[in-house]
N, C-alpha and C. Protein backbone atom coordinates (compact mmCIF):
# COMPACT_ATOMS: atom_id res chain seq x y z
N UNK A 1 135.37 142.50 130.43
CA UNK A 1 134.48 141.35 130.37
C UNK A 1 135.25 140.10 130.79
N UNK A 2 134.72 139.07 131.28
CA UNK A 2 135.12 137.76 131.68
C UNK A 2 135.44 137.00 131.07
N UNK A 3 136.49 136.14 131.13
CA UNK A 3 137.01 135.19 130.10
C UNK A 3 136.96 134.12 130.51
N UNK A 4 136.56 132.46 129.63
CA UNK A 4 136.99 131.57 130.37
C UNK A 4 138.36 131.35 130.15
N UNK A 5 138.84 129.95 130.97
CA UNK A 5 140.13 129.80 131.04
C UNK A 5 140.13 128.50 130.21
N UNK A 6 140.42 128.21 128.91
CA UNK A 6 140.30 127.25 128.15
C UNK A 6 141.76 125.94 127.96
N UNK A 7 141.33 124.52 128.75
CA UNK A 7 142.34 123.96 128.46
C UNK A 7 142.31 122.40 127.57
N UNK A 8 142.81 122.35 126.63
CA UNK A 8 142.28 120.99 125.71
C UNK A 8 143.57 120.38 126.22
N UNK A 9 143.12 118.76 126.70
CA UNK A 9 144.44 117.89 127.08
C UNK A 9 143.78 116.68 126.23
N UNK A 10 145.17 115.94 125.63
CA UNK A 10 144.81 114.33 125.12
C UNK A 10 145.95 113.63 126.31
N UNK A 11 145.88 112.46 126.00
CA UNK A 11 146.53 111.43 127.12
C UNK A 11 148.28 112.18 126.79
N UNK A 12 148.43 112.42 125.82
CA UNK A 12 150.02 112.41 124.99
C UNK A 12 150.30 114.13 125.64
N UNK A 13 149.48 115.16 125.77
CA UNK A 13 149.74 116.81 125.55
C UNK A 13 149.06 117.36 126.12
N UNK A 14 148.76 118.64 126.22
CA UNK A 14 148.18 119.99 126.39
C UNK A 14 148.56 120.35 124.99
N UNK A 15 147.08 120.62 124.09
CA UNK A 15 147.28 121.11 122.97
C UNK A 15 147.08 122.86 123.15
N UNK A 16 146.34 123.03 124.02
CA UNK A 16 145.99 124.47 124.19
C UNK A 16 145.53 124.77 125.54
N UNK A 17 146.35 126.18 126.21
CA UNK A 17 145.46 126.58 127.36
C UNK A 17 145.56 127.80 127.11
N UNK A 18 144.78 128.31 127.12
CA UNK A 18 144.25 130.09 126.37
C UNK A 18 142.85 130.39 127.02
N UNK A 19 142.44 131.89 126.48
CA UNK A 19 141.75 132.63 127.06
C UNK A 19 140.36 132.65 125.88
N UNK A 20 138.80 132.58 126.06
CA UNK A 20 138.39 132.51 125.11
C UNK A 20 136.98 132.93 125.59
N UNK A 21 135.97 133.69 125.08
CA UNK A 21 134.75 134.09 125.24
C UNK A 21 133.50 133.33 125.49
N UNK A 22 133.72 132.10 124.33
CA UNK A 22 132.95 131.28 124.18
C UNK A 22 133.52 129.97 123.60
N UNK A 23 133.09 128.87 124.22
CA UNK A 23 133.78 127.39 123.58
C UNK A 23 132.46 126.49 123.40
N UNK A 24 131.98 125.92 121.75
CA UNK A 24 131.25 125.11 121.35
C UNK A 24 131.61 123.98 121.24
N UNK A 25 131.39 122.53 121.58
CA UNK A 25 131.72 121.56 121.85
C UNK A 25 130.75 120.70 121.46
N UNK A 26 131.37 119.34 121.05
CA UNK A 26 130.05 118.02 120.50
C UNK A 26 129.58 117.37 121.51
N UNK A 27 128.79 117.81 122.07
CA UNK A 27 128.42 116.49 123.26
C UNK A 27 127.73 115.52 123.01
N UNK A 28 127.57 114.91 123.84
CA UNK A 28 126.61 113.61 123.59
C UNK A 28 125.24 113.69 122.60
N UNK A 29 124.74 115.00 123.32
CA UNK A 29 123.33 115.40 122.54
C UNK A 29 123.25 116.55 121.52
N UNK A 30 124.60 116.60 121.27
CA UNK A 30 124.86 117.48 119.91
C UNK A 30 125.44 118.75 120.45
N UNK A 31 125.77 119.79 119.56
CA UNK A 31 126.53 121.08 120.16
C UNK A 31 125.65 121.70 121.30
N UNK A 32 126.84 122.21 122.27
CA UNK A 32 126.39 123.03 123.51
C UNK A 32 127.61 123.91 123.56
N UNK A 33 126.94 125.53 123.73
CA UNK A 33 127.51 126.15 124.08
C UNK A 33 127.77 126.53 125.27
N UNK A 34 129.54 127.10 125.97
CA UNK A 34 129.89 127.56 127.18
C UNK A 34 130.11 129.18 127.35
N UNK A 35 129.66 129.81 127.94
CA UNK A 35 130.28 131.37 128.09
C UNK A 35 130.57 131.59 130.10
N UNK A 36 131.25 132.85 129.86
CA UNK A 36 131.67 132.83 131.40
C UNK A 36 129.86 133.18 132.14
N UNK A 37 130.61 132.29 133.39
CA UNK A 37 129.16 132.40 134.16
C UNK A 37 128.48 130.77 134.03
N UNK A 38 129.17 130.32 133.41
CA UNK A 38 127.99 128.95 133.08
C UNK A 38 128.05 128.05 133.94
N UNK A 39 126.58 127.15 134.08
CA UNK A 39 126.25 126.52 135.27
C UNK A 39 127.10 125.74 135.37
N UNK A 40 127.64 125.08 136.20
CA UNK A 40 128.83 123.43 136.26
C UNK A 40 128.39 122.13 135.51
N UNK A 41 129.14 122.06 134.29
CA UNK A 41 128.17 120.61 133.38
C UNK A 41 129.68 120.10 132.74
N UNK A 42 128.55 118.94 133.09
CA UNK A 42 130.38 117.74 132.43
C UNK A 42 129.17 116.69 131.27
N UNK A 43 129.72 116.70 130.65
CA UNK A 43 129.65 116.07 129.28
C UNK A 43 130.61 115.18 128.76
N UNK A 44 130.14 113.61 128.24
CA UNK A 44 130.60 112.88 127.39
C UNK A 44 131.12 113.63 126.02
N UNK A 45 132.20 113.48 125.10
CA UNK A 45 132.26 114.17 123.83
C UNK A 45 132.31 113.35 123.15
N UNK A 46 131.17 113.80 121.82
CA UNK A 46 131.42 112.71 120.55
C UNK A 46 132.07 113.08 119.33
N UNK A 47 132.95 112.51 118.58
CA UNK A 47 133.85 113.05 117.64
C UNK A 47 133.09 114.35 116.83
N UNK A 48 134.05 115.52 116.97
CA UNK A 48 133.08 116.44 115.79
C UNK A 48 134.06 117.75 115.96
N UNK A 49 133.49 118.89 115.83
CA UNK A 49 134.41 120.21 116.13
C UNK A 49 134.02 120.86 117.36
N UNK A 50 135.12 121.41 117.39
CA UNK A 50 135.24 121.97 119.23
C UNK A 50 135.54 123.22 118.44
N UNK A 51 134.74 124.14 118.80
CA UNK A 51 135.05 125.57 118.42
C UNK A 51 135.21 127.11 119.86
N UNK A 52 136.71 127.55 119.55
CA UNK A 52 136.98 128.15 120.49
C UNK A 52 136.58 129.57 120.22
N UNK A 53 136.22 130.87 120.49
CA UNK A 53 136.13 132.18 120.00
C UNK A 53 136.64 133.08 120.73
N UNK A 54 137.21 133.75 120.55
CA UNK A 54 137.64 134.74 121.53
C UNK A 54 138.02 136.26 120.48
N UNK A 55 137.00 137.12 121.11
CA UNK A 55 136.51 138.17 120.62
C UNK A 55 136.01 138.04 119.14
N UNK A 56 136.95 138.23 117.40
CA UNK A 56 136.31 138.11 116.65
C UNK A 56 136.97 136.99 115.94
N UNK A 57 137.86 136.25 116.54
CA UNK A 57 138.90 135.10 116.03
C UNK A 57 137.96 133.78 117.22
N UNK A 58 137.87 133.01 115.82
CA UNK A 58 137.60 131.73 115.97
C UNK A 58 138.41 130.29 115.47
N UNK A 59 139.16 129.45 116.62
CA UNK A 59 140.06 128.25 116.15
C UNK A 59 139.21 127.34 116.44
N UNK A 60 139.33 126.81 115.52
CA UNK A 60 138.39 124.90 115.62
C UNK A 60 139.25 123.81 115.61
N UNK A 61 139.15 122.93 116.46
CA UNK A 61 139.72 121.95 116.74
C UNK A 61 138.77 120.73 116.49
N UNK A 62 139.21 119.62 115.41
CA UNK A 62 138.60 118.49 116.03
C UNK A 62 139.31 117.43 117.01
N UNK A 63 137.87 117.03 118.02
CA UNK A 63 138.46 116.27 118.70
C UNK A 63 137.49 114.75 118.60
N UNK A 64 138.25 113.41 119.19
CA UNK A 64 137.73 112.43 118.40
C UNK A 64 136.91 112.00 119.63
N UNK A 65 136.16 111.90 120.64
CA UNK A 65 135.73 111.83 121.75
C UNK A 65 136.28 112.31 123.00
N UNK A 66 135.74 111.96 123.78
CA UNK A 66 136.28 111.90 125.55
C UNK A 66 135.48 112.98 126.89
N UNK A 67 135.68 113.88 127.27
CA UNK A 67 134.75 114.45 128.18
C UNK A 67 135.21 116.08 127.87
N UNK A 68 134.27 117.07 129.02
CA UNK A 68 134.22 118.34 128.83
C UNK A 68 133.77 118.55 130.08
N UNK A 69 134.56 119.45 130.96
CA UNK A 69 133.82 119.74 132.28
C UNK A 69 134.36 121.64 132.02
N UNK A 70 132.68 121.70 131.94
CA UNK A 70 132.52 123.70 132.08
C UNK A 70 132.32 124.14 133.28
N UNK A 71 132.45 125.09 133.73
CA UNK A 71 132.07 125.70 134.77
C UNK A 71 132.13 127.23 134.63
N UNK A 72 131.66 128.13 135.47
CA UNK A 72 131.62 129.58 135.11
C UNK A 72 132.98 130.36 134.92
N UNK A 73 133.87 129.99 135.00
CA UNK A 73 135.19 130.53 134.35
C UNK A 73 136.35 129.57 133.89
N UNK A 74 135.96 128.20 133.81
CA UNK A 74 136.74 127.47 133.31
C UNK A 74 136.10 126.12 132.49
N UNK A 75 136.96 126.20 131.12
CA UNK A 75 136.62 124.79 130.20
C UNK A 75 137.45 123.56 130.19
N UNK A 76 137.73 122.80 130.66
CA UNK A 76 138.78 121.42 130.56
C UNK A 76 138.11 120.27 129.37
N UNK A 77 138.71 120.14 128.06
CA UNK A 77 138.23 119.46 127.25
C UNK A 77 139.52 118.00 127.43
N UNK A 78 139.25 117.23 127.91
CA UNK A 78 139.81 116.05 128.41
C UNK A 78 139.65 115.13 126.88
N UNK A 79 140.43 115.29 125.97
CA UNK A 79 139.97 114.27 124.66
C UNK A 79 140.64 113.21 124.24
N UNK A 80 139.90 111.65 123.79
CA UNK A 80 140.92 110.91 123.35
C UNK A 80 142.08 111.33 122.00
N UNK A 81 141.59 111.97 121.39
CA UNK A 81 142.53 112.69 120.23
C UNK A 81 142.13 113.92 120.00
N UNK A 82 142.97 115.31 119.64
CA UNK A 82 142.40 116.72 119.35
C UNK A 82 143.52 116.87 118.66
N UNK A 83 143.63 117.68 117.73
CA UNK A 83 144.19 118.82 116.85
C UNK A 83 143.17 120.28 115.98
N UNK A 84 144.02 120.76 115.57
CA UNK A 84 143.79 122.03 115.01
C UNK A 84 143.03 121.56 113.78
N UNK A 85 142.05 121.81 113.38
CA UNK A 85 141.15 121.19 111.98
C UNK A 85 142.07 121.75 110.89
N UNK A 86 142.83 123.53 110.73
CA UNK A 86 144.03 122.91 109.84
C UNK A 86 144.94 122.70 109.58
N UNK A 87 145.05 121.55 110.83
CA UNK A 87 146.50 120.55 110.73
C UNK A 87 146.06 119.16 110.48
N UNK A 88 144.39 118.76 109.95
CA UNK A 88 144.61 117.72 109.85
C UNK A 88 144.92 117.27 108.40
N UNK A 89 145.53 115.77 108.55
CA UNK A 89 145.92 115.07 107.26
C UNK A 89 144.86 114.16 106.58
N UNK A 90 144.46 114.65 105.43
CA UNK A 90 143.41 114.46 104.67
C UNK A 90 143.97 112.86 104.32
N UNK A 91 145.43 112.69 103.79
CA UNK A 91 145.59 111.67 103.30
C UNK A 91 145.35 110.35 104.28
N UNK A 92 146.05 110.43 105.19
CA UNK A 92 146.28 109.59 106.46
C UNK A 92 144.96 109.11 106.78
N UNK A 93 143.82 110.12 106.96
CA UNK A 93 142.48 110.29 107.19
C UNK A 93 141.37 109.16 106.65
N UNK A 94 141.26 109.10 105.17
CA UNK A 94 141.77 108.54 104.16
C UNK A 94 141.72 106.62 104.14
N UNK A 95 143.41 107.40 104.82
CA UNK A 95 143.43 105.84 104.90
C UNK A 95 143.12 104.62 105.48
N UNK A 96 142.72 105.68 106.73
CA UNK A 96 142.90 104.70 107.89
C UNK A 96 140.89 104.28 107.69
N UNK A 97 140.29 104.72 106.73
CA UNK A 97 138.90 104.60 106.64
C UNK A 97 139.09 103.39 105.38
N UNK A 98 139.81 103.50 104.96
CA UNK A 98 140.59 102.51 103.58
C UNK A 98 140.42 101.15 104.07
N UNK A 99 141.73 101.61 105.54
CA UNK A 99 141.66 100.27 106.00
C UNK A 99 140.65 99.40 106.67
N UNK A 100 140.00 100.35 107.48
CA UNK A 100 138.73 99.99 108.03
C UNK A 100 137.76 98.98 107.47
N UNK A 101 137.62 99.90 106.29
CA UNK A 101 136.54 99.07 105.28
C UNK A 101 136.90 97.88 105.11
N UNK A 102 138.27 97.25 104.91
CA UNK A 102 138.96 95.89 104.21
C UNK A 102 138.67 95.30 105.67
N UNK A 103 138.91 95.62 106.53
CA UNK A 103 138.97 95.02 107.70
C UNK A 103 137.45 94.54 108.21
N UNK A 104 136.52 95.42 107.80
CA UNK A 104 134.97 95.25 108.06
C UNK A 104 134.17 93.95 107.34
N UNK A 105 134.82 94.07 105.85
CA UNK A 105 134.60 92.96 104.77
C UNK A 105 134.87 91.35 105.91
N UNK A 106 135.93 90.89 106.35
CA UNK A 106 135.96 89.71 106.94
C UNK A 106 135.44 89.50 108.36
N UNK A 107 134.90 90.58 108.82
CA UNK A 107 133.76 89.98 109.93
C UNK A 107 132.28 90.48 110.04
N UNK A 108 131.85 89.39 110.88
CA UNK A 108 130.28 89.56 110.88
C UNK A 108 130.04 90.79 111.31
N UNK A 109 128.87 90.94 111.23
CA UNK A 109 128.22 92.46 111.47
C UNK A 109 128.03 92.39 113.06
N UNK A 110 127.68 91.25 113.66
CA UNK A 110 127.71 91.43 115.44
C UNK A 110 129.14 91.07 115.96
N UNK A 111 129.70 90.78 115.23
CA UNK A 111 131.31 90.58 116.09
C UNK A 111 131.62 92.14 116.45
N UNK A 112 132.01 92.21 117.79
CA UNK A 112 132.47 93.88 118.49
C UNK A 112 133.32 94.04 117.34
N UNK A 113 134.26 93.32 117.42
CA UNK A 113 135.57 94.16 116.29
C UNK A 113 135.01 94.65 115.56
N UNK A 114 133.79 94.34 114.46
CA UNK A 114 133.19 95.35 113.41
C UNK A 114 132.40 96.68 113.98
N UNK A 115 132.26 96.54 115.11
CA UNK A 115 131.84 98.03 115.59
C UNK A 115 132.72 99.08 115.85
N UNK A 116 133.85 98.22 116.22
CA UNK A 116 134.92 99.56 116.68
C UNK A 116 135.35 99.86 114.93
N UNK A 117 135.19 99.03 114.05
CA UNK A 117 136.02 99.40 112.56
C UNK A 117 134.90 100.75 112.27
N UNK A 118 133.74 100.39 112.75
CA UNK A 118 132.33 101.32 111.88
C UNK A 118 132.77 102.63 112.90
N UNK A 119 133.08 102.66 113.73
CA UNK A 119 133.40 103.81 114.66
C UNK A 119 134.97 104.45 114.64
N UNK A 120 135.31 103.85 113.97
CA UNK A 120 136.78 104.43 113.53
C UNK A 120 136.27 105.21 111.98
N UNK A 121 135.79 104.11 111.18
CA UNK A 121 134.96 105.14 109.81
C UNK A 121 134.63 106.75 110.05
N UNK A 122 133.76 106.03 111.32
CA UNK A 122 132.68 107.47 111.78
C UNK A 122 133.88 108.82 112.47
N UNK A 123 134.59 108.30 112.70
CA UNK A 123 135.59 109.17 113.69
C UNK A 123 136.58 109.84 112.03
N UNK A 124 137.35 109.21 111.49
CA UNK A 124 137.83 109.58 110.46
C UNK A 124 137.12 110.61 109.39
N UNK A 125 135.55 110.18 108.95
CA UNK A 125 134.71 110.90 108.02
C UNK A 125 134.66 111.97 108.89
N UNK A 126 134.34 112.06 110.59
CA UNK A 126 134.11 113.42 110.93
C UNK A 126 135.50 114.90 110.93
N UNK A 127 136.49 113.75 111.07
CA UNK A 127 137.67 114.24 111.27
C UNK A 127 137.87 115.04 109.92
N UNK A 128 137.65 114.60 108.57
CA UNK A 128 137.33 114.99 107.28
C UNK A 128 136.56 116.22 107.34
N UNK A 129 135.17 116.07 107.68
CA UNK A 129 134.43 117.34 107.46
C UNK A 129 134.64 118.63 108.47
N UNK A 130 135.27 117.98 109.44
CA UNK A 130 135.48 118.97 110.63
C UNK A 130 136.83 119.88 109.81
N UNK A 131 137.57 119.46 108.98
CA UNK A 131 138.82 119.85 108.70
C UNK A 131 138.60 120.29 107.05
N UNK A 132 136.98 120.51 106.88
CA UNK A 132 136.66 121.12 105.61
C UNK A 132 137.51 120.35 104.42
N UNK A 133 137.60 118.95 104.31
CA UNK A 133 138.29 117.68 103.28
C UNK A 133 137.29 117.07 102.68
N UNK A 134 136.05 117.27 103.03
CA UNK A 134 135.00 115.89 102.80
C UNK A 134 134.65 116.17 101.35
């Protein structure tokens, strides 16, 4: 049977290039699945779990946005941040939603800076549930 050719890159690495059956991914409009054969589709990614399978072993990765280009034997997950869901750090996780919040308290609700704080929240809480912490 056919495999795709699975490769997750952040700006910093190649976290993974492996062989895998099927790869589930967050897109823009919520999970979409890839198997070999699949039509050519590139996708925005929104923070959540990237799930790889290959035969009866399944690794999940969260990744915190960035793109996904499938095609019928190959996946390139292009992400601003990815790791292994369990390698992530619950504490760190945590904190950086800690800080967020204090940081949200002294500006208005339409100043941009408070959107990127509410989208760092959102990126952290997913990073949490993706990594079974929440």
């Amino acid at each position: 049977m056919a495999k795709l050719n699975v490769e997750i890159v952040t700006p910093e690495r190649r976290l993974a290039s492996l062989a895998a059956d099927e790869v589930i991914a967050p897109g823009a409009s919520g999970l979409f699945g890839v198997r070999p054969g699949h039509t050519p589709y590139l996708s925005v990614l929104q923070p959540g779990p990237l799930s790889v399978r290959d035969g009866a072993t399944t690794t999940t990765y969260f990744v915190g946005g960035g793109f996904v280009e499938a095609g019928p034997a190959v996946v390139r997950v292009l992400a601003d941040v990815a790791e292994l869901a369990s390698a992530i750090d619950a504490t760190a996780a945590r904190k950086r939603i800690a800080e967020a919040e204090v940081a949200l308290k002294d500006l208005e609700v339409t100043d941009a800076r408070a959107e990127a704080q509410r989208q760092l929240i959102r990126r952290e809480q997913k990073r949490l549930e993706v990594g079974g912490l929440k």
